[in-house]
N, C-alpha and C. Protein backbone atom coordinates (compact mmCIF):
# COMPACT_ATOMS: atom_id res chain seq x y z
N UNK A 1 -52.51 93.84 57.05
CA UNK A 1 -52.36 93.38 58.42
C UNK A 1 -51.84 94.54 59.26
N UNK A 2 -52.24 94.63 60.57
CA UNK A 2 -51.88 95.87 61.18
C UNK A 2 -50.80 95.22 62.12
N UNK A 3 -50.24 96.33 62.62
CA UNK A 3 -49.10 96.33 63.81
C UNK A 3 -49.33 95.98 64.71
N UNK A 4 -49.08 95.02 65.47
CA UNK A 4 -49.27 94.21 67.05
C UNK A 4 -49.33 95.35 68.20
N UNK A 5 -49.61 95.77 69.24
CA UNK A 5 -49.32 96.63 70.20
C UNK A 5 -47.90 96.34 70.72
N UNK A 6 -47.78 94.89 70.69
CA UNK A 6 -46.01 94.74 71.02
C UNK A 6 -45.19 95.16 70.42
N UNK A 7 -45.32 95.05 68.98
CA UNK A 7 -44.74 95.68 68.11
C UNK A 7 -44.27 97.16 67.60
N UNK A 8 -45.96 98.16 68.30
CA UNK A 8 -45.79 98.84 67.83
C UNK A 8 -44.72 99.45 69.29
N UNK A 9 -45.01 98.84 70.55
CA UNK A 9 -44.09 99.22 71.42
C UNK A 9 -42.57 99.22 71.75
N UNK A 10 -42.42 98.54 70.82
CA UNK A 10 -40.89 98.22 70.17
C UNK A 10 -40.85 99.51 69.65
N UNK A 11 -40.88 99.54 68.82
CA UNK A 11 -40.57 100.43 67.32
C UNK A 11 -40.84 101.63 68.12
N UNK A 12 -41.85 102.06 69.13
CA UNK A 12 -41.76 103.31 69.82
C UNK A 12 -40.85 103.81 70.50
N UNK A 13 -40.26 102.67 70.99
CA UNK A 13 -39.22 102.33 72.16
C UNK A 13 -37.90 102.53 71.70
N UNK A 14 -37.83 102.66 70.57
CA UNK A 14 -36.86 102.19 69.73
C UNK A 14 -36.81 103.62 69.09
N UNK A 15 -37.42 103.96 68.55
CA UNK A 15 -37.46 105.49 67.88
C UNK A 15 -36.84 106.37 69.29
N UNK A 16 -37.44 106.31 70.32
CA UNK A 16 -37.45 107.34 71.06
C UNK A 16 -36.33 107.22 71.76
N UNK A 17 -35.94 106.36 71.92
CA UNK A 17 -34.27 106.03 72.64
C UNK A 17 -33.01 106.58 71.24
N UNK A 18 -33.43 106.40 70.04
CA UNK A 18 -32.44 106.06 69.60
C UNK A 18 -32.45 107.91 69.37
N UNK A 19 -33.81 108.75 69.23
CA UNK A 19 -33.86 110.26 69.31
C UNK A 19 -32.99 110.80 70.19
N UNK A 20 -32.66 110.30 71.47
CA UNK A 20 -32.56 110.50 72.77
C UNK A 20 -30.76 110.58 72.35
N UNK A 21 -30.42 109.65 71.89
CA UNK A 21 -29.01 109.18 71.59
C UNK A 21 -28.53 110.25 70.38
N UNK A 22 -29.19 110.10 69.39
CA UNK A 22 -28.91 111.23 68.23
C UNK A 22 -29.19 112.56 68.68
N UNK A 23 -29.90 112.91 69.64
CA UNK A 23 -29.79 114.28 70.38
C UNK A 23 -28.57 114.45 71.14
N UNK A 24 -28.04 113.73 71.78
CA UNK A 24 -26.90 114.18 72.34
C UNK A 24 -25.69 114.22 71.13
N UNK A 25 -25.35 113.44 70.27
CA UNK A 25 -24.58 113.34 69.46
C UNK A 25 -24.35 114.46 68.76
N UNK A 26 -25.76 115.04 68.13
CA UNK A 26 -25.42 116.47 67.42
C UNK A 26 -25.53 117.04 68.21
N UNK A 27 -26.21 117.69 69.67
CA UNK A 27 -25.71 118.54 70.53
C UNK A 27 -24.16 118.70 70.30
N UNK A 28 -22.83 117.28 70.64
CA UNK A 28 -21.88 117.40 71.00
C UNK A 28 -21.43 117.82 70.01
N UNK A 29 -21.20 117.09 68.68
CA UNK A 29 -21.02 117.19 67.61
C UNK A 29 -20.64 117.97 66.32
N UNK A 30 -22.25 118.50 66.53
CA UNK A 30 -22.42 119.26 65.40
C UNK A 30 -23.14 120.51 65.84
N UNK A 31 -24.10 121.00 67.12
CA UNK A 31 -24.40 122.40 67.78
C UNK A 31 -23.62 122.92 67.94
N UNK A 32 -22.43 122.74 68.92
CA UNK A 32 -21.87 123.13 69.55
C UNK A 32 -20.72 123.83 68.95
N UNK A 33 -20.22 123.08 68.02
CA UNK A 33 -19.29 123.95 66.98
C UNK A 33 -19.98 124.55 66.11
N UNK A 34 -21.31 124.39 65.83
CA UNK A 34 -21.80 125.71 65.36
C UNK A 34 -22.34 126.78 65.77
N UNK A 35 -22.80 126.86 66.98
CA UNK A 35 -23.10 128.00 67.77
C UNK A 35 -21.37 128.63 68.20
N UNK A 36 -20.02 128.28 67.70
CA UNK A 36 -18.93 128.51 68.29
C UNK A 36 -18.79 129.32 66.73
N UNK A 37 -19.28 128.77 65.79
CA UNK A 37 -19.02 129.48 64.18
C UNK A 37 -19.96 130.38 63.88
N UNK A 38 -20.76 130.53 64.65
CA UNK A 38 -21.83 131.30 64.48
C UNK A 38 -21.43 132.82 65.13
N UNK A 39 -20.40 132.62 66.32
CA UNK A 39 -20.28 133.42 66.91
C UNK A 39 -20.74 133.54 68.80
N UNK A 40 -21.00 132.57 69.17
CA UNK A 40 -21.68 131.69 70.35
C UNK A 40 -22.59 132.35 70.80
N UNK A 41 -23.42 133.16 69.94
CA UNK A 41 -24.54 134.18 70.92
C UNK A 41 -26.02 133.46 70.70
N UNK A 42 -26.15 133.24 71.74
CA UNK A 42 -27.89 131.87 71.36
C UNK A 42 -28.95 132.90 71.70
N UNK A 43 -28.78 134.07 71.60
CA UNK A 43 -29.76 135.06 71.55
C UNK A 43 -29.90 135.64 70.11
N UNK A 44 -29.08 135.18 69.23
CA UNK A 44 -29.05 135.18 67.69
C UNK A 44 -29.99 134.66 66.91
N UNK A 45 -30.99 134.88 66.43
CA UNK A 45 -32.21 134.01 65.27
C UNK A 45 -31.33 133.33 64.49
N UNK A 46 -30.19 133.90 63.37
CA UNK A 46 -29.69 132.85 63.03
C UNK A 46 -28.64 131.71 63.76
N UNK A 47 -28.36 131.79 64.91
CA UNK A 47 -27.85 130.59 65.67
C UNK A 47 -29.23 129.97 66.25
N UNK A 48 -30.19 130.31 66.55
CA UNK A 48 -31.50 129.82 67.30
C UNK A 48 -31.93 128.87 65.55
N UNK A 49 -32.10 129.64 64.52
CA UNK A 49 -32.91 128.78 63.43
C UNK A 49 -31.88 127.32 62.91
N UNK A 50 -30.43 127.67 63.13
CA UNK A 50 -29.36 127.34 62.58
C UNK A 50 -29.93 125.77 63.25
N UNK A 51 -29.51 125.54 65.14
CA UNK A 51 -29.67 124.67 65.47
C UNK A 51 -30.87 124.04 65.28
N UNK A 52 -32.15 124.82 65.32
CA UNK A 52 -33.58 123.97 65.12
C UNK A 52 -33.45 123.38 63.92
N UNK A 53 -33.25 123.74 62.62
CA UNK A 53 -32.57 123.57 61.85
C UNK A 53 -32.49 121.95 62.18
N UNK A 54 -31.12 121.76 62.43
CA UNK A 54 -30.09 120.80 62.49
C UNK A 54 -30.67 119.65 63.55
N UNK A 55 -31.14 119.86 64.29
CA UNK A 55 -32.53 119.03 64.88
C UNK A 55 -33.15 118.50 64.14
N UNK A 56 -34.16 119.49 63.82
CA UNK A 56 -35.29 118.80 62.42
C UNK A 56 -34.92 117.80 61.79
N UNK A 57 -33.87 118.24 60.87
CA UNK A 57 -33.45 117.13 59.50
C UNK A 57 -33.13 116.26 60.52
N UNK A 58 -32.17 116.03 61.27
CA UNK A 58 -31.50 114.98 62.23
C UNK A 58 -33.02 113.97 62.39
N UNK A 59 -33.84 114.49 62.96
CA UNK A 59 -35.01 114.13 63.77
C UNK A 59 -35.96 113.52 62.91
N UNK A 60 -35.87 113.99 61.06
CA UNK A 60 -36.77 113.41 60.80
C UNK A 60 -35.83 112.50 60.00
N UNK A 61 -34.73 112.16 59.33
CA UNK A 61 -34.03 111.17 58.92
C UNK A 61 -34.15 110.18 60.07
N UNK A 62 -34.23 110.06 60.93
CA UNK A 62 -33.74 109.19 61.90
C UNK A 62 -35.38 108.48 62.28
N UNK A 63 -36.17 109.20 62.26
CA UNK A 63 -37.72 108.26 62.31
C UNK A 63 -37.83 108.15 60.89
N UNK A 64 -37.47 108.73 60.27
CA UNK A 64 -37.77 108.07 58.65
C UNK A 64 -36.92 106.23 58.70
N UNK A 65 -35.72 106.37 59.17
CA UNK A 65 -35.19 105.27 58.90
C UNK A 65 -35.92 104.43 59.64
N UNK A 66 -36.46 104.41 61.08
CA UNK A 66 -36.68 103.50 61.90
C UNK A 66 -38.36 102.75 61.76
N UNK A 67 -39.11 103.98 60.55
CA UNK A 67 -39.84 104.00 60.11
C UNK A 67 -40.27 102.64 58.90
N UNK A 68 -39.19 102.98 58.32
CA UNK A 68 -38.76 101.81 57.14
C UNK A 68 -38.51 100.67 57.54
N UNK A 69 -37.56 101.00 58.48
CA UNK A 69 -36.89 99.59 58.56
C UNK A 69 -37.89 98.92 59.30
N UNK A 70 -38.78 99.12 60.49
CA UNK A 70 -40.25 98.36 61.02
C UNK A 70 -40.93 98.41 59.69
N UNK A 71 -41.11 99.34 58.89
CA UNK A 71 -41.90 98.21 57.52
C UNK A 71 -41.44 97.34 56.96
N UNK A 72 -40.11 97.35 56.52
CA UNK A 72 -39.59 96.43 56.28
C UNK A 72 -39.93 95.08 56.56
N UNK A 73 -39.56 94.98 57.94
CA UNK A 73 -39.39 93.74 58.94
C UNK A 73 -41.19 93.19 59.07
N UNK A 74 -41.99 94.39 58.77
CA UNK A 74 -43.44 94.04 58.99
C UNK A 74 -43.82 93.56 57.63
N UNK A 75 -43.44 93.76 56.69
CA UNK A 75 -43.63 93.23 55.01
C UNK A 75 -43.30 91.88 54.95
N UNK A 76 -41.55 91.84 55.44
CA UNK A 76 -41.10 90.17 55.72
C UNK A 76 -41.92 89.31 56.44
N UNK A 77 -42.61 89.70 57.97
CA UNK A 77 -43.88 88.84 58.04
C UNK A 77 -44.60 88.44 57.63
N UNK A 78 -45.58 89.15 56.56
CA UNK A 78 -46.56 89.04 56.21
C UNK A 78 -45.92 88.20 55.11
N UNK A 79 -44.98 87.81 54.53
CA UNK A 79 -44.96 87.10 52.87
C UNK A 79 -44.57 86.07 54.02
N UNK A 80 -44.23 85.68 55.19
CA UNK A 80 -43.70 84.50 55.30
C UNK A 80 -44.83 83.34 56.26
């Protein structure tokens, strides 16, 4: 069974807000004291790879989860 367009507009809606939210968090978080441990020079490759870096994983744990958890919830439909 496939994904509703409502559905899938949720779960888009939902990914991309919650990106939006986890971007500022490690900006505050976790960049910022590392571009400060790094030495604060953002003209640095390793402070430039450091943060892309720390994006990435952030970015893809976080649609991985939101990923699951809409299958999840789309599996529970279908058996019920």
């Amino acid at each position: 069974m496939s994904q509703s367009f409502k559905h899938s507009t949720i779960e888009t809606t939902l990914n991309i807000g919650s990106g939006f939210l986890l971007s500022l968090a490690v900006w505050h978080w976790l960049a910022i004291p590392l571009i400060d441990a790094m030495g604060g020079n953002l003209k640095d490759f390793n402070v430039n790879f450091a943060i892309t870096s720390l994006f990435t994983i952030s970015s893809f744990a976080r649609s991985l989860g939101c990923r699951r958890i809409f299958n999840h919830m789309q599996y529970k439909r279908v058996l019920n």
